[in-house]
PDB file of N, CA and C in Angstrom:
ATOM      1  N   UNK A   1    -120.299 -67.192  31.121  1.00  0.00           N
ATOM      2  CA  UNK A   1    -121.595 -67.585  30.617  1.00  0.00           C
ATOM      3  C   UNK A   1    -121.444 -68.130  29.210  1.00  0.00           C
ATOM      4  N   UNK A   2    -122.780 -68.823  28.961  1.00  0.00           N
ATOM      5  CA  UNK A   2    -122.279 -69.524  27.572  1.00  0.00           C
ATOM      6  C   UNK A   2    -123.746 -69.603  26.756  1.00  0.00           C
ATOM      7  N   UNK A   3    -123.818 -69.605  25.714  1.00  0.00           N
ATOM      8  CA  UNK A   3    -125.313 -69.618  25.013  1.00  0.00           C
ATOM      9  C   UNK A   3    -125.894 -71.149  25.410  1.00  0.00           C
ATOM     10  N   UNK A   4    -127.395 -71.639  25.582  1.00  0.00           N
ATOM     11  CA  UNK A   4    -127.580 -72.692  25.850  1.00  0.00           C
ATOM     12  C   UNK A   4    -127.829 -73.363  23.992  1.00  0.00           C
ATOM     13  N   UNK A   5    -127.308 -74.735  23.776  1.00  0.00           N
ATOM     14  CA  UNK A   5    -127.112 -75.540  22.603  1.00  0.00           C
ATOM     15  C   UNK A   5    -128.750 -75.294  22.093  1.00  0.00           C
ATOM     16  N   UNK A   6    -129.608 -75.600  22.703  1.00  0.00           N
ATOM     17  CA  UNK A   6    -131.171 -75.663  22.479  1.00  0.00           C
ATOM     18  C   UNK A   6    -131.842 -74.642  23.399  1.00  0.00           C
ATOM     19  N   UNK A   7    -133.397 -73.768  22.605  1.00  0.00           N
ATOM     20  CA  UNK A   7    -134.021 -73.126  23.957  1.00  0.00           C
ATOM     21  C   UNK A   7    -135.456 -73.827  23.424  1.00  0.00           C
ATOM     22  N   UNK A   8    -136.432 -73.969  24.890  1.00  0.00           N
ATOM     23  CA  UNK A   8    -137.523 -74.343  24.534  1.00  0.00           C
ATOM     24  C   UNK A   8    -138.519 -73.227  25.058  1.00  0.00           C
ATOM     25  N   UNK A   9    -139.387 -73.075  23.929  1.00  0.00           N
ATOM     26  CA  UNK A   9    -140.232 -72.423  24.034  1.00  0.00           C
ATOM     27  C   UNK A   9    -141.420 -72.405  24.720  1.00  0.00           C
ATOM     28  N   UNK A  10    -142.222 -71.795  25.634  1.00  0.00           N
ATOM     29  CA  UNK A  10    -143.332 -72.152  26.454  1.00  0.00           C
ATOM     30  C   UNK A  10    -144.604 -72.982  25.948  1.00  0.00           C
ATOM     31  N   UNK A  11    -144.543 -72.286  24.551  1.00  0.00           N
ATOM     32  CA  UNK A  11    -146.071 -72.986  23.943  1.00  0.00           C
ATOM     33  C   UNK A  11    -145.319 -74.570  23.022  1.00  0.00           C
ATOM     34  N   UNK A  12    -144.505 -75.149  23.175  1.00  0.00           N
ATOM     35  CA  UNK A  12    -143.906 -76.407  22.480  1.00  0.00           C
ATOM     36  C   UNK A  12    -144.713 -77.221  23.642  1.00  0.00           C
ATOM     37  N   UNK A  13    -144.695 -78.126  22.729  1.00  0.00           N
ATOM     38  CA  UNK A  13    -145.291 -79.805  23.736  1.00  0.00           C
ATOM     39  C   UNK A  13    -144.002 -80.805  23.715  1.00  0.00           C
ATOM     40  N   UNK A  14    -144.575 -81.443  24.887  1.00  0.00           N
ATOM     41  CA  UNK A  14    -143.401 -82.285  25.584  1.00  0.00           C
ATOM     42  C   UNK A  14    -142.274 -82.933  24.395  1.00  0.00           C
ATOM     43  N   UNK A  15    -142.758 -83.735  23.648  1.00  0.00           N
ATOM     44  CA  UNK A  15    -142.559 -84.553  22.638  1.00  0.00           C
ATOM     45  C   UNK A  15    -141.258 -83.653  21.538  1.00  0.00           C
ATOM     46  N   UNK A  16    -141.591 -82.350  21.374  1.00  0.00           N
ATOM     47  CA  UNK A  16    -140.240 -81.578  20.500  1.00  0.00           C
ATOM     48  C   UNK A  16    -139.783 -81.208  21.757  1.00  0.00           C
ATOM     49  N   UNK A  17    -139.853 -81.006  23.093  1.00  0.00           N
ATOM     50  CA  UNK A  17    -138.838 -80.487  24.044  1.00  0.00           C
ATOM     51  C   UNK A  17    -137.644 -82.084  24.215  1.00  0.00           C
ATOM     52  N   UNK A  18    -138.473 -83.572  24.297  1.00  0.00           N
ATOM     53  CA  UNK A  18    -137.155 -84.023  24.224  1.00  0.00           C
ATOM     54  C   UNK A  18    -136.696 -84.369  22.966  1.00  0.00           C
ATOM     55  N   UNK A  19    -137.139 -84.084  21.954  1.00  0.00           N
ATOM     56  CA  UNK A  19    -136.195 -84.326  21.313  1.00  0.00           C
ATOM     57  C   UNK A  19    -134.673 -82.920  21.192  1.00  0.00           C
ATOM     58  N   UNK A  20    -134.931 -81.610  21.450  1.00  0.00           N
ATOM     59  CA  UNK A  20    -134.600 -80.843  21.838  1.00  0.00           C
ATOM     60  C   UNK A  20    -133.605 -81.496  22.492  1.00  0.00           C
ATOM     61  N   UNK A  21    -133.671 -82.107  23.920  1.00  0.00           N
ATOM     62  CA  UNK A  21    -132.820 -82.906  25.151  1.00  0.00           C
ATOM     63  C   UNK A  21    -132.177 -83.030  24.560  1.00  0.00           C
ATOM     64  N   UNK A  22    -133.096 -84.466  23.138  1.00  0.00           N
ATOM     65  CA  UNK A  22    -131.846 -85.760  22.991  1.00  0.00           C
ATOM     66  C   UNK A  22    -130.808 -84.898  21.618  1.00  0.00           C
ATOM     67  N   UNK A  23    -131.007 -84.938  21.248  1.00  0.00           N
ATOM     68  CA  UNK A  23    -130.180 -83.718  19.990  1.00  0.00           C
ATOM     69  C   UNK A  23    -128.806 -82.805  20.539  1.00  0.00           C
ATOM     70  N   UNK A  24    -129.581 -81.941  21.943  1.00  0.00           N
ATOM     71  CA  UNK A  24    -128.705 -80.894  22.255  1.00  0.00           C
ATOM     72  C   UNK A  24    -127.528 -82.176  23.307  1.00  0.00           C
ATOM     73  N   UNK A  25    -128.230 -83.198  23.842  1.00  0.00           N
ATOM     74  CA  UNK A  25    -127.221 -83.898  24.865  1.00  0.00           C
ATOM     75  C   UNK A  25    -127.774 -83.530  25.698  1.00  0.00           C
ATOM     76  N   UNK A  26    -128.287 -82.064  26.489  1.00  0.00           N
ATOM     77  CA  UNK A  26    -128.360 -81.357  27.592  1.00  0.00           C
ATOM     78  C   UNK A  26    -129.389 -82.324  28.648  1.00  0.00           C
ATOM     79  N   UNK A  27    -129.159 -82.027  29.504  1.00  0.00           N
ATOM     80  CA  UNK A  27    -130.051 -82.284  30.558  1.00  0.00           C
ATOM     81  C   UNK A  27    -131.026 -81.009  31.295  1.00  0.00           C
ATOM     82  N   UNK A  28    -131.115 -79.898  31.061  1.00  0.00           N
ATOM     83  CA  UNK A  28    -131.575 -78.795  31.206  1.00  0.00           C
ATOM     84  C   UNK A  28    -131.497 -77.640  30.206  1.00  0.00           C
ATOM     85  N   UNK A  29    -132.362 -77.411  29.858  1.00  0.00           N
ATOM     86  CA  UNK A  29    -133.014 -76.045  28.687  1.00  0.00           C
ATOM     87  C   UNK A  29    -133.452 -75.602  29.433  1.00  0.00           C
ATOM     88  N   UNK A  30    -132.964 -73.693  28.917  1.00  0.00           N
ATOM     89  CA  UNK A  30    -134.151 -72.892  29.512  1.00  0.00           C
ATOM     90  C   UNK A  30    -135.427 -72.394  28.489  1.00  0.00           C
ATOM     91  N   UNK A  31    -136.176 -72.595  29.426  1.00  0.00           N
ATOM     92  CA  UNK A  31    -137.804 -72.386  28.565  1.00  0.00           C
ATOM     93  C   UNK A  31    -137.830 -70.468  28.484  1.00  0.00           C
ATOM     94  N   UNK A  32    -138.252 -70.188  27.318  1.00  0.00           N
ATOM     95  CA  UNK A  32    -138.284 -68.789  27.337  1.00  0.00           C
ATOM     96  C   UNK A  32    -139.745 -68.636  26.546  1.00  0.00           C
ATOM     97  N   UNK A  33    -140.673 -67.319  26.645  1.00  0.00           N
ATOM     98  CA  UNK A  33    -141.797 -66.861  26.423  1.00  0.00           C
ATOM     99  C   UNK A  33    -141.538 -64.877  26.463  1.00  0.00           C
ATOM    100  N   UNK A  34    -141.937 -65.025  25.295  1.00  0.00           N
ATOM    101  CA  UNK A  34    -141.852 -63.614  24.823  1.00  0.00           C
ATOM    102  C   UNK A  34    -140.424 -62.909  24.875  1.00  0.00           C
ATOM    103  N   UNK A  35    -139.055 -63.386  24.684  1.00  0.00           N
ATOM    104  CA  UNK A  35    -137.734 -62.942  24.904  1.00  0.00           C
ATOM    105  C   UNK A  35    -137.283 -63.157  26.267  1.00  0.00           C
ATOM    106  N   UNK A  36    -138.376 -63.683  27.471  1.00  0.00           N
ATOM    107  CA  UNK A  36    -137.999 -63.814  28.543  1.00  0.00           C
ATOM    108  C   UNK A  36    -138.336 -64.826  29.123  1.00  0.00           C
ATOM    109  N   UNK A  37    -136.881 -65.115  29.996  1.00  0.00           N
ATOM    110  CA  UNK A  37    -136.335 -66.261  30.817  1.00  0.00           C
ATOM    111  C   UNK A  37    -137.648 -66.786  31.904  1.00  0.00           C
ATOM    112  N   UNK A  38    -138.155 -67.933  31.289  1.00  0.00           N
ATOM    113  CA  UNK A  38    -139.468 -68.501  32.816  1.00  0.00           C
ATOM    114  C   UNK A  38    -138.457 -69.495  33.546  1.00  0.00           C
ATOM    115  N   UNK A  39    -137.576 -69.939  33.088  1.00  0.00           N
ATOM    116  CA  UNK A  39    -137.039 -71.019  34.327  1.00  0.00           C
ATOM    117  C   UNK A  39    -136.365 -72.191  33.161  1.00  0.00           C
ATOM    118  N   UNK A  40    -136.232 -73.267  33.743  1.00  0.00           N
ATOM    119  CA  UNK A  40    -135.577 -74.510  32.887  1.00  0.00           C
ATOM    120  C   UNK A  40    -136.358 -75.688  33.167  1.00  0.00           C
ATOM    121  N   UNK A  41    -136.429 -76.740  31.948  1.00  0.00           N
ATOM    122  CA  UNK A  41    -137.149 -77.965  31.657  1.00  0.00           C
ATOM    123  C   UNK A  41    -135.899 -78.824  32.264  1.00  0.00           C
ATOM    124  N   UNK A  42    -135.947 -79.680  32.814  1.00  0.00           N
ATOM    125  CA  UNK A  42    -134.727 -80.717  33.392  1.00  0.00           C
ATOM    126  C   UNK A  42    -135.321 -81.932  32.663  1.00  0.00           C
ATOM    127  N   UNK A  43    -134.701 -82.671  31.983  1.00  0.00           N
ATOM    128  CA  UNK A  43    -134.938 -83.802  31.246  1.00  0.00           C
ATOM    129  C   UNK A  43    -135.172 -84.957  32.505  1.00  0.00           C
ATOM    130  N   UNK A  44    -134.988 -84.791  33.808  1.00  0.00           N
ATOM    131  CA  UNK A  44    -135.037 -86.097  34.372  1.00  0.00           C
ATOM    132  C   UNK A  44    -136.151 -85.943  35.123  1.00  0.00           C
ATOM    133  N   UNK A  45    -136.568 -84.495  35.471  1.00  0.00           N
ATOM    134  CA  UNK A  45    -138.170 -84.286  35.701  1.00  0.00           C
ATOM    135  C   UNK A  45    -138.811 -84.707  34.652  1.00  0.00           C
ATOM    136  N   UNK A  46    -138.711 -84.805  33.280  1.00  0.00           N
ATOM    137  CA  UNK A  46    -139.648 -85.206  32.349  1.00  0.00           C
ATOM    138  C   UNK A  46    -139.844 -86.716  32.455  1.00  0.00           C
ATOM    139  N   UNK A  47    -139.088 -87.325  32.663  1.00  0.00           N
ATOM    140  CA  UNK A  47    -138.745 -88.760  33.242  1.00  0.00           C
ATOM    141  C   UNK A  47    -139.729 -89.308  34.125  1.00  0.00           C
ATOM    142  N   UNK A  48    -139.572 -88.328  34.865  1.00  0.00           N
ATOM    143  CA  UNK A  48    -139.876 -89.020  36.725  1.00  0.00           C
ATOM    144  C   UNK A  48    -141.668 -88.926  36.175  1.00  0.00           C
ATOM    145  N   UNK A  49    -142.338 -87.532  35.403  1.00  0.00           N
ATOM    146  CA  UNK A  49    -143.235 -87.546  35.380  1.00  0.00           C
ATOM    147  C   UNK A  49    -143.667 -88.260  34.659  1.00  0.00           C
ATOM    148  N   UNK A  50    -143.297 -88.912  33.620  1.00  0.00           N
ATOM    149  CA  UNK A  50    -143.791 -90.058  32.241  1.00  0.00           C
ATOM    150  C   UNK A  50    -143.613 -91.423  33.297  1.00  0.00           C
ATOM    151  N   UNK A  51    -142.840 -91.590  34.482  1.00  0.00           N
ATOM    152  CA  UNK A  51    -142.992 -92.787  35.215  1.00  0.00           C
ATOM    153  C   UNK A  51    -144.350 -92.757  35.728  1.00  0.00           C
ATOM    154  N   UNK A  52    -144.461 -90.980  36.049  1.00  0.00           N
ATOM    155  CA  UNK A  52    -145.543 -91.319  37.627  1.00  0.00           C
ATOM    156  C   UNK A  52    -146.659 -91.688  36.716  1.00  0.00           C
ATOM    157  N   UNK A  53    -146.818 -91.265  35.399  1.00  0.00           N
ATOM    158  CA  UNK A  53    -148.292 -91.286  34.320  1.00  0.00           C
ATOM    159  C   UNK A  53    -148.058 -92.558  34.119  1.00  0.00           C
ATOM    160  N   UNK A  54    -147.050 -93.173  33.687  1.00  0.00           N
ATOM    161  CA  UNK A  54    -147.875 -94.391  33.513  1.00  0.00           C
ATOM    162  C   UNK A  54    -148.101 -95.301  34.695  1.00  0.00           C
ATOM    163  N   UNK A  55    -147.537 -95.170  35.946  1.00  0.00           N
ATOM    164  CA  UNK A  55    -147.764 -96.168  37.052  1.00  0.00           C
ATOM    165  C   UNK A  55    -149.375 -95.909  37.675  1.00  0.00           C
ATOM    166  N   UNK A  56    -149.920 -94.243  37.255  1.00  0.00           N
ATOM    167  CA  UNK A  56    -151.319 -94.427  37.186  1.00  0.00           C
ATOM    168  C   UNK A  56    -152.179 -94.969  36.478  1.00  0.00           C
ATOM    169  N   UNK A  57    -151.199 -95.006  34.746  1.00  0.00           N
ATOM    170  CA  UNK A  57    -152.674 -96.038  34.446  1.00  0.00           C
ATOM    171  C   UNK A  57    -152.394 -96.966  34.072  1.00  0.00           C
ATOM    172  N   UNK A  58    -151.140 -97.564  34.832  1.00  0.00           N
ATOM    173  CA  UNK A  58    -151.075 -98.909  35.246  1.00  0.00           C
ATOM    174  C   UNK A  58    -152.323 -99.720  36.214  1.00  0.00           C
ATOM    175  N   UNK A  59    -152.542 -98.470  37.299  1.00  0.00           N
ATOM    176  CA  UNK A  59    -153.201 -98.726  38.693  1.00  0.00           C
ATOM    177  C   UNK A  59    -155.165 -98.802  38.520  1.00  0.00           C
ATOM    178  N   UNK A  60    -154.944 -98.414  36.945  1.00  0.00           N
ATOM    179  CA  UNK A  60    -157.058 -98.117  36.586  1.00  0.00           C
ATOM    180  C   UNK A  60    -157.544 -99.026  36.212  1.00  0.00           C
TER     181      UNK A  60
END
C-alpha cells in the first residue's frame, strides 16, 4: 500500500478537485469525509460529465 499524492475532500467543489488531478498527475483520488474513506473521484468521469453538460446546453 502506498499513501495517495492528493486526498479530496467531500465538501471541495469540482474546480480544486482537478486541480488536485492535474498537480498530483493521478487519475483517481480518494474522497474522504470525517477521517473516512467514501470511495474515489476518477478524473475521466469528471470529463465524460463536463462533456455530457455541455452537449446539453449545446442542445437548448
Amino acid at each position: 500500500m502506498y499513501s495517495p499524492p492528493k486526498i479530496i475532500f467531500s465538501r471541495e467543489n469540482m474546480q480544486l478537485d482537478m486541480k488536485k488531478h492535474e498537480r498530483s498527475g493521478a487519475w483517481n483520488l480518494p474522497v474522504v469525509e470525517n477521517n473516512t474513506y467514501l470511495g474515489f473521484v476518477s478524473k475521466a468521469k469528471i470529463f465524460t460529465a463536463y462533456r455530457k453538460k455541455l452537449q446539453r446546453q449545446k442542445e437548448e
